[in-house]
PDB file of N, CA and C in Angstrom:
ATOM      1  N   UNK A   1     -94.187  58.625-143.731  1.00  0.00           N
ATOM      2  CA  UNK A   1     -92.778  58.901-143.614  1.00  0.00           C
ATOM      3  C   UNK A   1     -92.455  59.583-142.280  1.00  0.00           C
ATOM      4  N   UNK A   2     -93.185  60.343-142.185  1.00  0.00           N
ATOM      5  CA  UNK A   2     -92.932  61.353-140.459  1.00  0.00           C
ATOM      6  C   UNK A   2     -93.314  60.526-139.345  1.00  0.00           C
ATOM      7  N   UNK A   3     -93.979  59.396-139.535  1.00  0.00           N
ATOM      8  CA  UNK A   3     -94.149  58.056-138.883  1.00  0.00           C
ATOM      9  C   UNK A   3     -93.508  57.366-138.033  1.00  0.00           C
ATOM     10  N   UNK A   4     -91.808  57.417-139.166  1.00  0.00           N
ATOM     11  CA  UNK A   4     -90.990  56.583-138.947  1.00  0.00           C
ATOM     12  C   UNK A   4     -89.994  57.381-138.980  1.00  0.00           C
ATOM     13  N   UNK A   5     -89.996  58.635-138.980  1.00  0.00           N
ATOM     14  CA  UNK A   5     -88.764  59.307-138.119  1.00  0.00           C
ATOM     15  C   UNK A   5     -89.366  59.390-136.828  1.00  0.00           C
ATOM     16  N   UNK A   6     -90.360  59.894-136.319  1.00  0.00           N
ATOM     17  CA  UNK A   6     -90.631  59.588-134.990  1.00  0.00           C
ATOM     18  C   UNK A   6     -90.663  58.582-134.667  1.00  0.00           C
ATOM     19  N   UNK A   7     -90.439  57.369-135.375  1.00  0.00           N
ATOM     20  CA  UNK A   7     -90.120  56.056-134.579  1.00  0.00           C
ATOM     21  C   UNK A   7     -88.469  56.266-133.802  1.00  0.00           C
ATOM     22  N   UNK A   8     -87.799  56.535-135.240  1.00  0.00           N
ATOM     23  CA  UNK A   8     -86.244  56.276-134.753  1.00  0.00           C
ATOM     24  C   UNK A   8     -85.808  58.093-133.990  1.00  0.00           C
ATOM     25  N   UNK A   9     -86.530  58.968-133.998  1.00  0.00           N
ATOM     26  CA  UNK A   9     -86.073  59.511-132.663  1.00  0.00           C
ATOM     27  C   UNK A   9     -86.494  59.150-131.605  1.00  0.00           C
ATOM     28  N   UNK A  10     -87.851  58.313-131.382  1.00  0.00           N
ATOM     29  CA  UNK A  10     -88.000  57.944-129.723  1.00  0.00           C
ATOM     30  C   UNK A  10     -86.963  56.918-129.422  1.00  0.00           C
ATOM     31  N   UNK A  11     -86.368  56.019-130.386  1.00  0.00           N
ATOM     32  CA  UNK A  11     -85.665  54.955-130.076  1.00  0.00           C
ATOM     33  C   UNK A  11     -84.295  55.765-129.436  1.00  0.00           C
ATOM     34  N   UNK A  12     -84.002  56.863-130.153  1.00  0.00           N
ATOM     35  CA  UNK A  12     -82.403  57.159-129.995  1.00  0.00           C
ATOM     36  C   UNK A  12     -82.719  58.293-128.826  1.00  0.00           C
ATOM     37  N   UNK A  13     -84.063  58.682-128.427  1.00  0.00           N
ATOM     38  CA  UNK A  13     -84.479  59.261-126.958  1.00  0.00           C
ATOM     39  C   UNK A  13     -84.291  58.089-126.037  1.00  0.00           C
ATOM     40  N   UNK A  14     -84.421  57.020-126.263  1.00  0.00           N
ATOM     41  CA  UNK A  14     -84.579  56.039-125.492  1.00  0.00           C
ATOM     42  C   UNK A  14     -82.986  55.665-124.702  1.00  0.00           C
ATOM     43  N   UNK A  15     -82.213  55.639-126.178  1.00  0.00           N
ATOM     44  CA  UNK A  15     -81.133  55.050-126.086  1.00  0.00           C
ATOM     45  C   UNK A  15     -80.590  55.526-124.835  1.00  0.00           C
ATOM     46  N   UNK A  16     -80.585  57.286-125.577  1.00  0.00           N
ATOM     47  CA  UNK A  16     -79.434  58.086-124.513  1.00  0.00           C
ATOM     48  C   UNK A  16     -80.217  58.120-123.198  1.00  0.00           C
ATOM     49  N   UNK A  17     -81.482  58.000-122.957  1.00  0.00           N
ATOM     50  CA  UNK A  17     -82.088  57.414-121.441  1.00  0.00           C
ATOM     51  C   UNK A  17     -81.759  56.180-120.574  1.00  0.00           C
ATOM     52  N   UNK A  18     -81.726  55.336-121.455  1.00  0.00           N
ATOM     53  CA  UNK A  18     -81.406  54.187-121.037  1.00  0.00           C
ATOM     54  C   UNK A  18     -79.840  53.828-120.329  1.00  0.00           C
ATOM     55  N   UNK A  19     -79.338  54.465-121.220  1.00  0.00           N
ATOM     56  CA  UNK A  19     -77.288  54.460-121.238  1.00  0.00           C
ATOM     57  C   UNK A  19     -77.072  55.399-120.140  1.00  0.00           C
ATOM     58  N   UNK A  20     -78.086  56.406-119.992  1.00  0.00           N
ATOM     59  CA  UNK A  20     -77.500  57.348-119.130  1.00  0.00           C
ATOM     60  C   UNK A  20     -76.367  58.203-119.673  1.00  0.00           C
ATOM     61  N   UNK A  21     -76.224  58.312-121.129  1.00  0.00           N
ATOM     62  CA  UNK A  21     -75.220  59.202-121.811  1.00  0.00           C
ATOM     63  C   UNK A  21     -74.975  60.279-121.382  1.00  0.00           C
ATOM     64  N   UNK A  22     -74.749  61.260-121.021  1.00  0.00           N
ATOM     65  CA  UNK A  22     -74.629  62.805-120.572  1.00  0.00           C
ATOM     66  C   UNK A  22     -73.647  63.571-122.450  1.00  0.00           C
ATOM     67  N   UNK A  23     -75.339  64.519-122.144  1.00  0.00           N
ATOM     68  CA  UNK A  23     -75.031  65.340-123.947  1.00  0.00           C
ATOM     69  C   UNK A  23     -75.034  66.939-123.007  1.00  0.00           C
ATOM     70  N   UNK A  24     -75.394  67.565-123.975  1.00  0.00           N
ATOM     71  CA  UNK A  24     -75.097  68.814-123.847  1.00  0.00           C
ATOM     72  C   UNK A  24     -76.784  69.345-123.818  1.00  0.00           C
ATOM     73  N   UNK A  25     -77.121  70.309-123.507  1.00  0.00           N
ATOM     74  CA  UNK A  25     -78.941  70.449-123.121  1.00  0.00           C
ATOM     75  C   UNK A  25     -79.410  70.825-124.569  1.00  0.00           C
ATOM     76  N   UNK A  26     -78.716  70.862-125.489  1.00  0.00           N
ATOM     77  CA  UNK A  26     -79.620  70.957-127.074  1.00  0.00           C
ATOM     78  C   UNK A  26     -80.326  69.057-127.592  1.00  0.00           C
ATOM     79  N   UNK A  27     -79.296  68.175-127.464  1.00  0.00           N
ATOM     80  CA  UNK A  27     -79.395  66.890-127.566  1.00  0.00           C
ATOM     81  C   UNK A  27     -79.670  66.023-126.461  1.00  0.00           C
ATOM     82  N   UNK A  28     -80.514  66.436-125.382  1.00  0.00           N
ATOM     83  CA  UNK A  28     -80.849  65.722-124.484  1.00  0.00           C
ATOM     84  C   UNK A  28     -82.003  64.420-124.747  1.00  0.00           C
ATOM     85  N   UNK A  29     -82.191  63.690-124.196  1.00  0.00           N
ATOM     86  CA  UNK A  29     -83.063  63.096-124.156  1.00  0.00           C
ATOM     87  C   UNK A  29     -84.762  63.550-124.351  1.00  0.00           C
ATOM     88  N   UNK A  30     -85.050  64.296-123.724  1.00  0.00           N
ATOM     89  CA  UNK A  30     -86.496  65.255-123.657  1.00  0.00           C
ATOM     90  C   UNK A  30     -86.491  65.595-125.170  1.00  0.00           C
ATOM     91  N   UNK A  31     -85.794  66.441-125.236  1.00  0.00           N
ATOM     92  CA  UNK A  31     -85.350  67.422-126.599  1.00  0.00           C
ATOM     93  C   UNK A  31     -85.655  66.534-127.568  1.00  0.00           C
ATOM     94  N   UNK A  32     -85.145  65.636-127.790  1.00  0.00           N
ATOM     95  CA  UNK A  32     -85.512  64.574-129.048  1.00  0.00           C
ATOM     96  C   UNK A  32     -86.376  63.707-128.864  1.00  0.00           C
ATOM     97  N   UNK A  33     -86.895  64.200-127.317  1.00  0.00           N
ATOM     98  CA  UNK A  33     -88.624  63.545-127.843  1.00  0.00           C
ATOM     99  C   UNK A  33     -89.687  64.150-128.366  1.00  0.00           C
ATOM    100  N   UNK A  34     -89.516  65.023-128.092  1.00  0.00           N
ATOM    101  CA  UNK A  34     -90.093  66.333-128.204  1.00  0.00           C
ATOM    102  C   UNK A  34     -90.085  66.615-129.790  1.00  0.00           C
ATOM    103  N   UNK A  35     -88.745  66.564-130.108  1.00  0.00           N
ATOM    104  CA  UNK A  35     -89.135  66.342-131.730  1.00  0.00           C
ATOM    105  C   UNK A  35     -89.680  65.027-132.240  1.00  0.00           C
ATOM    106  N   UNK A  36     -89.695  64.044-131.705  1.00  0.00           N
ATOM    107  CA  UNK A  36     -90.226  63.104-132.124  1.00  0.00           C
ATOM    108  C   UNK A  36     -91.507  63.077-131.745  1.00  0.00           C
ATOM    109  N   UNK A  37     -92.383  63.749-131.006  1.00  0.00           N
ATOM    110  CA  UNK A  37     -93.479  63.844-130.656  1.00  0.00           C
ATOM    111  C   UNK A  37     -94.344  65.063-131.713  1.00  0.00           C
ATOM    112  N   UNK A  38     -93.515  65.494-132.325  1.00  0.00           N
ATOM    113  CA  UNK A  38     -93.666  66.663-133.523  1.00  0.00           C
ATOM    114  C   UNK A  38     -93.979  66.051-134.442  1.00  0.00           C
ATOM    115  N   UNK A  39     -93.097  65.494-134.751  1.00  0.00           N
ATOM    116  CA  UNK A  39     -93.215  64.301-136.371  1.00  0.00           C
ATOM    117  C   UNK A  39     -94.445  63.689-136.117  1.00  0.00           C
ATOM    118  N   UNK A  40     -94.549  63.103-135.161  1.00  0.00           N
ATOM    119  CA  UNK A  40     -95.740  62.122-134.957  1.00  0.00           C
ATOM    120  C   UNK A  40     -96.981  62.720-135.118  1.00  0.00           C
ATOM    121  N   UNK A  41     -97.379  64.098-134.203  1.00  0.00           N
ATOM    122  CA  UNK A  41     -98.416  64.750-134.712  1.00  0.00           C
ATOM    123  C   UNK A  41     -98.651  65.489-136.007  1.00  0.00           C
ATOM    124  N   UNK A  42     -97.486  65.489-136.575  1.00  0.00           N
ATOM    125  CA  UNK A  42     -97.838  66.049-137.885  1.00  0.00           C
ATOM    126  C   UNK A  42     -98.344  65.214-138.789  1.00  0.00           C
ATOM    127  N   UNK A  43     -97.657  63.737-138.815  1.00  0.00           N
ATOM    128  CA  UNK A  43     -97.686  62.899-139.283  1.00  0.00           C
ATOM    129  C   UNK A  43     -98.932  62.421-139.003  1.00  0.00           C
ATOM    130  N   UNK A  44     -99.971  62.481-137.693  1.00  0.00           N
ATOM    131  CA  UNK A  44    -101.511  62.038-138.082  1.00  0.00           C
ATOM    132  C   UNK A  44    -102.340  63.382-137.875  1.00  0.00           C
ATOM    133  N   UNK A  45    -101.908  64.369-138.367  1.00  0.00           N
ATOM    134  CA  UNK A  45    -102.602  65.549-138.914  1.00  0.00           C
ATOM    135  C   UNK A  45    -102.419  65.475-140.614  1.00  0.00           C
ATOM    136  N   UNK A  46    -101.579  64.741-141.365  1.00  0.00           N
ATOM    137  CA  UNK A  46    -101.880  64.276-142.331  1.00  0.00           C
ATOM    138  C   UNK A  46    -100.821  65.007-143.471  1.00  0.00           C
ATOM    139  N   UNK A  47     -99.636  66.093-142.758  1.00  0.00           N
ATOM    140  CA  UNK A  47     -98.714  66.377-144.018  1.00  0.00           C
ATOM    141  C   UNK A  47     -97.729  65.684-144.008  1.00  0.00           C
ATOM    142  N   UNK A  48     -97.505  65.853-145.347  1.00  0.00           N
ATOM    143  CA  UNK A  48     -96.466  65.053-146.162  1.00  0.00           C
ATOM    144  C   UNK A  48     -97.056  63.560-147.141  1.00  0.00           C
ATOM    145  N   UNK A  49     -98.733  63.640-146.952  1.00  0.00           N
ATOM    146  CA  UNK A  49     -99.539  62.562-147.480  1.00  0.00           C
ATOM    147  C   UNK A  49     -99.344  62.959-149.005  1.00  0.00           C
ATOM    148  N   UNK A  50     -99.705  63.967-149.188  1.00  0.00           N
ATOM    149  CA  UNK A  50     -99.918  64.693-150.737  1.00  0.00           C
ATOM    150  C   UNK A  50    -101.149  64.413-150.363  1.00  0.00           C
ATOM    151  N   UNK A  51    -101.464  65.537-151.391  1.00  0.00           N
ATOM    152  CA  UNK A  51    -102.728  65.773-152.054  1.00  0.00           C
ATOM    153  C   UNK A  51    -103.343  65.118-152.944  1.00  0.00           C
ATOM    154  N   UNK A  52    -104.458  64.636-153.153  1.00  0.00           N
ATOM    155  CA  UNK A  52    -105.345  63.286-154.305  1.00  0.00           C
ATOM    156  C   UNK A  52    -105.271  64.309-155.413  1.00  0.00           C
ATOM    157  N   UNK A  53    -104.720  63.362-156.236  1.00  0.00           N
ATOM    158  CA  UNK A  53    -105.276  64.601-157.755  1.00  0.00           C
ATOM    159  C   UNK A  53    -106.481  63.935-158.500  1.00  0.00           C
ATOM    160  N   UNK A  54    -107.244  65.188-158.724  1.00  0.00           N
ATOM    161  CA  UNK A  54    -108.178  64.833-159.681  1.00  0.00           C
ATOM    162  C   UNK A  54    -108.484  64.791-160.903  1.00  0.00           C
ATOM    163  N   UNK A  55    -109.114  63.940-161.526  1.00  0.00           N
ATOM    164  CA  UNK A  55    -108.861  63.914-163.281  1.00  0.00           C
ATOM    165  C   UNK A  55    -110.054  64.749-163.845  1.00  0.00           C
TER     166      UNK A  55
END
């Protein structure tokens, strides 16, 4: 799942790169890669997998 939010924040990092949008320095481009570069490492450090239960 944290996979694929770091998919669609690099895309919408991309966007406002690409467009050349002008945001405000909380929603910049960097900024939301940066969180998307978060998700991603969390995401293959392995939370949000759950835990195996055992019987």
């Amino acid at each position: 799942m944290l996979g694929i939010v770091a998919a669609v924040l690099f895309f919408i990092s991309f966007l406002i790169n690409a467009a050349d949008i002008g945001t405000n320095d909380v929603f910049s481009s960097v900024n939301i890669m940066l969180l998307g570069l978060t998700a991603l490492a969390l995401h293959v450090a392995g939370v949000g997998a759950g835990m195996p239960r055992r019987r």
